[in-house]
N, C-alpha and C. Protein backbone atom coordinates (compact mmCIF):
# COMPACT_ATOMS: atom_id res chain seq x y z
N UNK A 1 0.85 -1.18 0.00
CA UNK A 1 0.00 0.00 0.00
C UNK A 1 0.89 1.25 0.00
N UNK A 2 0.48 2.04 -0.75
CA UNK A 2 1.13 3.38 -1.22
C UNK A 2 0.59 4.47 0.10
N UNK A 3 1.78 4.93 0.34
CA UNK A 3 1.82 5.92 1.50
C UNK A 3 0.42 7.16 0.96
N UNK A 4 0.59 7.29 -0.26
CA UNK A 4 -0.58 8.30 -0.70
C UNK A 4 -1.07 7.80 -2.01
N UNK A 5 -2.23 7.45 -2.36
CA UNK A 5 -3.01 6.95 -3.54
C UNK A 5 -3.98 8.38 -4.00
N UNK A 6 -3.99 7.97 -5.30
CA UNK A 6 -4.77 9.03 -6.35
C UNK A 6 -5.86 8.71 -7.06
N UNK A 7 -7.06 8.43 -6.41
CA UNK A 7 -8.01 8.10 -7.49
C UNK A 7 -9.24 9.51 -7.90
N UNK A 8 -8.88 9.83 -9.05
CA UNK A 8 -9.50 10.74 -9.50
C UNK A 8 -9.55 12.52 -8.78
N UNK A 9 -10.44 12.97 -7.58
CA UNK A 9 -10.82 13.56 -7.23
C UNK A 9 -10.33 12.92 -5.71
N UNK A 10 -10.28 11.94 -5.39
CA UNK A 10 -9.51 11.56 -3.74
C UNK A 10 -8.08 11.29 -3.73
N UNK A 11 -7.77 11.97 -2.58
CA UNK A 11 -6.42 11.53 -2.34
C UNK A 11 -6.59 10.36 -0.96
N UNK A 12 -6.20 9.44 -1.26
CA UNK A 12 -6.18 8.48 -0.07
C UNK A 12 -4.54 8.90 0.67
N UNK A 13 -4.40 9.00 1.76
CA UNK A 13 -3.19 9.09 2.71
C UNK A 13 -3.21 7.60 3.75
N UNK A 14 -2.51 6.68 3.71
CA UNK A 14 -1.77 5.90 4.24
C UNK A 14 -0.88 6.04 5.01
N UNK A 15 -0.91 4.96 6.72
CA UNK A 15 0.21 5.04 7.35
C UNK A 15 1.04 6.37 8.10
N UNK A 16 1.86 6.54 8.04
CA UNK A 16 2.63 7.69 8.13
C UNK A 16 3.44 8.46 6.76
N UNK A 17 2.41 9.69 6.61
CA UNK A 17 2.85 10.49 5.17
C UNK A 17 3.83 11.38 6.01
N UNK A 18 4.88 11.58 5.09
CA UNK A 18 6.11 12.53 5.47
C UNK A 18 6.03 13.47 4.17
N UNK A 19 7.09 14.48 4.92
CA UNK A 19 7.78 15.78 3.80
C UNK A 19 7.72 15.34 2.43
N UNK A 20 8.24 13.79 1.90
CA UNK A 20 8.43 13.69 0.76
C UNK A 20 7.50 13.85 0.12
N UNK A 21 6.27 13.77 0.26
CA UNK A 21 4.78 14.06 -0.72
C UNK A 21 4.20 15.57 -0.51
N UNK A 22 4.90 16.30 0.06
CA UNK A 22 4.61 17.74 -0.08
C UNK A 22 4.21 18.34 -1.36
N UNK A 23 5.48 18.31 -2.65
CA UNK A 23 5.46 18.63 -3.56
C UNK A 23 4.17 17.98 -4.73
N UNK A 24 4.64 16.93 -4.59
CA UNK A 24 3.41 15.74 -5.17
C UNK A 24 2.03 16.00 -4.75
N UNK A 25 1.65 15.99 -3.61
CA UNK A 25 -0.25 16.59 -3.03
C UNK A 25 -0.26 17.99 -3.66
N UNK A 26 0.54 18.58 -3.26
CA UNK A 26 0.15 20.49 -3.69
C UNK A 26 -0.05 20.12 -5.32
N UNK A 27 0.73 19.56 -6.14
CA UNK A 27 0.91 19.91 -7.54
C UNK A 27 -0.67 19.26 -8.34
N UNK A 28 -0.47 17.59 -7.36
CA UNK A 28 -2.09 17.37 -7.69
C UNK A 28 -3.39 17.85 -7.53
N UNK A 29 -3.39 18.57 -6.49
CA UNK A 29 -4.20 19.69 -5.98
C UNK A 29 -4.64 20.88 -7.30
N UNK A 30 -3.47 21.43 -7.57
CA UNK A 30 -3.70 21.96 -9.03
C UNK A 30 -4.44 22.34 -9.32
N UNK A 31 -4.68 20.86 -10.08
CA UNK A 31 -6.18 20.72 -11.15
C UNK A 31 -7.29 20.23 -10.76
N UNK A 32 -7.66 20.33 -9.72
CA UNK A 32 -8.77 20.05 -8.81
C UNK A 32 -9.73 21.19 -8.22
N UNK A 33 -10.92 21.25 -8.45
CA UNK A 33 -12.03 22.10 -7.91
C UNK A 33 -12.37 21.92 -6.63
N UNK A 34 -12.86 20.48 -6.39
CA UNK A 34 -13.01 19.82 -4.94
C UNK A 34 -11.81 19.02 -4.49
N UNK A 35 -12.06 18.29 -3.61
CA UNK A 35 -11.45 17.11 -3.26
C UNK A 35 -11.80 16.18 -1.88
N UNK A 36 -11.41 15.10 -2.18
CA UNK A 36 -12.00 14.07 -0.96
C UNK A 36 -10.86 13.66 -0.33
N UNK A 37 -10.23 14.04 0.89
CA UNK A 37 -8.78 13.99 1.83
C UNK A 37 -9.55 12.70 2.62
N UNK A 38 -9.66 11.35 2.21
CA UNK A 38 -8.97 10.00 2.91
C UNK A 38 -8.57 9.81 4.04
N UNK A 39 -8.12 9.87 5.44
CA UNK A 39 -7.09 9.76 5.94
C UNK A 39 -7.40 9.01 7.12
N UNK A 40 -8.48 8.03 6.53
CA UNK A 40 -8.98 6.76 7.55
C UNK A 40 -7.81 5.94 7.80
N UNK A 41 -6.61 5.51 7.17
CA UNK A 41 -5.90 4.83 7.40
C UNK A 41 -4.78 5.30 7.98
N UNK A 42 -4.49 6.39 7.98
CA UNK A 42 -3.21 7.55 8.21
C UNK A 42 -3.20 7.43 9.87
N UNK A 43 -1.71 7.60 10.36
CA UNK A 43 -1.52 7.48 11.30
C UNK A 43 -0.92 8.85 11.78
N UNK A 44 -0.24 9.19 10.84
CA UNK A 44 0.22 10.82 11.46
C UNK A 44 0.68 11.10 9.45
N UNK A 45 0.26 12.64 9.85
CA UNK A 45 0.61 13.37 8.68
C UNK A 45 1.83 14.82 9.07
N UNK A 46 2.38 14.79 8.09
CA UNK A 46 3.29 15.79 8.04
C UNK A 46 2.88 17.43 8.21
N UNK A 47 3.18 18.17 9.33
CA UNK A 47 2.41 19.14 9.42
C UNK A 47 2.35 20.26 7.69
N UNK A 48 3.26 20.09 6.60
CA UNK A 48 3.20 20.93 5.45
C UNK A 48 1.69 20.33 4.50
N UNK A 49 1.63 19.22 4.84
CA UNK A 49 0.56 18.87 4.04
C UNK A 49 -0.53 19.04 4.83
N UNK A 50 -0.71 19.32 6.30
CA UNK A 50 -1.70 19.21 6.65
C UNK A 50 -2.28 20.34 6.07
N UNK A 51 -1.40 21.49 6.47
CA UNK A 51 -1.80 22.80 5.99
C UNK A 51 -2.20 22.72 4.08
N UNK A 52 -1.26 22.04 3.71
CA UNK A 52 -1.77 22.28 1.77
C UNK A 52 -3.31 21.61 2.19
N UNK A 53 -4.19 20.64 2.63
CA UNK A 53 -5.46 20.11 2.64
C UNK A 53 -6.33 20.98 3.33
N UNK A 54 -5.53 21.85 4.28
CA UNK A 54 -6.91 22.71 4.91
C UNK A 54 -6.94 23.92 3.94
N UNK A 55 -6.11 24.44 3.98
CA UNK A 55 -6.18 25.22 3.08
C UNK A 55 -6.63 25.41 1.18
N UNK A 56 -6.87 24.27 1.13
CA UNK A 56 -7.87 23.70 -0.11
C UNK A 56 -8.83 23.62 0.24
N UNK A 57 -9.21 23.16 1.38
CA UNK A 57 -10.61 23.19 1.69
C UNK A 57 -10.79 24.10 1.68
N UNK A 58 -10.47 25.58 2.46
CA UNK A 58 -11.29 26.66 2.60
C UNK A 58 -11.08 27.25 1.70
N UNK A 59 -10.24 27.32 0.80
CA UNK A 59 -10.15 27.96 -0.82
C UNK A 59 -11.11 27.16 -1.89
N UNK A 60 -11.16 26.09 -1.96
CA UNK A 60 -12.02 25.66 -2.89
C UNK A 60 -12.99 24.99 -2.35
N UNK A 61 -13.02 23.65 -2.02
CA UNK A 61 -13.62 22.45 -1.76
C UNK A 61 -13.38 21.31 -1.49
N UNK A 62 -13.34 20.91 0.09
CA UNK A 62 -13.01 19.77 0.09
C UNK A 62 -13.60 18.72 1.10
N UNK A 63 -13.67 17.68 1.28
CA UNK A 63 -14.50 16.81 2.32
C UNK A 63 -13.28 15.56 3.08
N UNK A 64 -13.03 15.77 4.26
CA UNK A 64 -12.73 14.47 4.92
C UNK A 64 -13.26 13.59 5.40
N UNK A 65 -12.50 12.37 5.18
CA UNK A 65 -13.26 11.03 5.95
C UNK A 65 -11.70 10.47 6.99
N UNK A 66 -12.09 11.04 7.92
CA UNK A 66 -11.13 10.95 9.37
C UNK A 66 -10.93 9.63 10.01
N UNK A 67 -9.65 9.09 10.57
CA UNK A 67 -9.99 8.15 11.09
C UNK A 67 -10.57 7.89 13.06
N UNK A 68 -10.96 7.20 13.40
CA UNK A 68 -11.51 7.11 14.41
C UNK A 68 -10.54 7.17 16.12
N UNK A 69 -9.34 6.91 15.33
CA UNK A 69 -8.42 7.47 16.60
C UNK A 69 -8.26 8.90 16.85
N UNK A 70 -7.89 9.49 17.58
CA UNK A 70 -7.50 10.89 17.75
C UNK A 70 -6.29 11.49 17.83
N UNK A 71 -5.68 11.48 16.24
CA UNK A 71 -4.50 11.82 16.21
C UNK A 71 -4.61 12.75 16.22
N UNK A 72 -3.33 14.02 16.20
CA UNK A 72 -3.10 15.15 16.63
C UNK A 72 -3.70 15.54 14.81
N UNK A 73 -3.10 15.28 14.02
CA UNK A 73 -3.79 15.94 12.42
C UNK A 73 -5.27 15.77 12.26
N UNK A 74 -6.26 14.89 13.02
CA UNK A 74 -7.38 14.98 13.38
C UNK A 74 -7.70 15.83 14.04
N UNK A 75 -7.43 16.37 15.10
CA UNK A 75 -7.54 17.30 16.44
C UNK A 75 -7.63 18.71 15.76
N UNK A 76 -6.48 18.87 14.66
CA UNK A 76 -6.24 19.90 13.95
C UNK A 76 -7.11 20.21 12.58
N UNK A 77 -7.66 19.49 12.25
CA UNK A 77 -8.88 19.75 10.83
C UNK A 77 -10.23 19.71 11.43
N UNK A 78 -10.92 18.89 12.56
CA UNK A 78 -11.66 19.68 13.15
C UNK A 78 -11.55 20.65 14.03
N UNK A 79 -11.11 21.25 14.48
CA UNK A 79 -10.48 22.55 15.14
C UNK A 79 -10.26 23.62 14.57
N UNK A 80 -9.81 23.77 12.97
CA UNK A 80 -9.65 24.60 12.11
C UNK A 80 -11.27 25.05 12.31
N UNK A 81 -11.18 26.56 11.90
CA UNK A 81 -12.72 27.06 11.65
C UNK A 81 -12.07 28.59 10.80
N UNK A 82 -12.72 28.23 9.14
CA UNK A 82 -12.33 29.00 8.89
C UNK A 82 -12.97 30.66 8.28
N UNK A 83 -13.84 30.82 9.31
CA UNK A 83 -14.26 31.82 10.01
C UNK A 83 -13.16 32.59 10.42
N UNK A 84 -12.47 32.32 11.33
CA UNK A 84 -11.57 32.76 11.90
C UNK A 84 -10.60 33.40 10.98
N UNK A 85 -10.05 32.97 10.38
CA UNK A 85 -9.12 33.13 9.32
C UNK A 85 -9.42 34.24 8.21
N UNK A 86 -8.66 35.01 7.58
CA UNK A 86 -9.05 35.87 6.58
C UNK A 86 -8.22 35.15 5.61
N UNK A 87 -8.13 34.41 4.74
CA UNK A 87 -6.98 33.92 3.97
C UNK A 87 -7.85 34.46 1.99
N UNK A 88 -8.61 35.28 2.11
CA UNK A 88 -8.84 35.55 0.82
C UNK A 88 -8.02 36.66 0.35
């Protein structure tokens, strides 16, 4: 199983994603309107990507499916409210 999978419009995240898929998520991000951030299986994510996924969300569109432990990158995408934020 691939640390990060690409099907269409979802990015699935696996395991423990590191720095090295920074470049790779942002670039696929791209060409995307929405997106569906995966990260039922993910055990910890790299804080640069966490930020490239929230920050797609509140710029365009995006939906998570979280996993049921309470990792700290969980703690941190529901917690985000981006209300708060002026990022336009």
């Amino acid at each position: 199983m691939a640390q990060v999978e690409y099907q269409g419009n979802k990015i699935i995240f696996n395991d423990i994603v590191n720095e090295n898929f920074i470049i790779e998520v942002r670039d696929y991000l791209k060409s995307l309107d929405n997106a569906i951030f995966d990260l039922s299986n993910c055990k910890d994510l790299h804080t640069a990507i966490l930020q490239i996924v929230v920050v797609f969300k509140a710029l365009k569109s995006g939906e998570f499916i979280l996993p049921d432990e309470d990792f700290a990158f969980k703690k941190a995408i529901l917690g985000f409210d981006i209300c708060e934020n002026d990022i336009n």
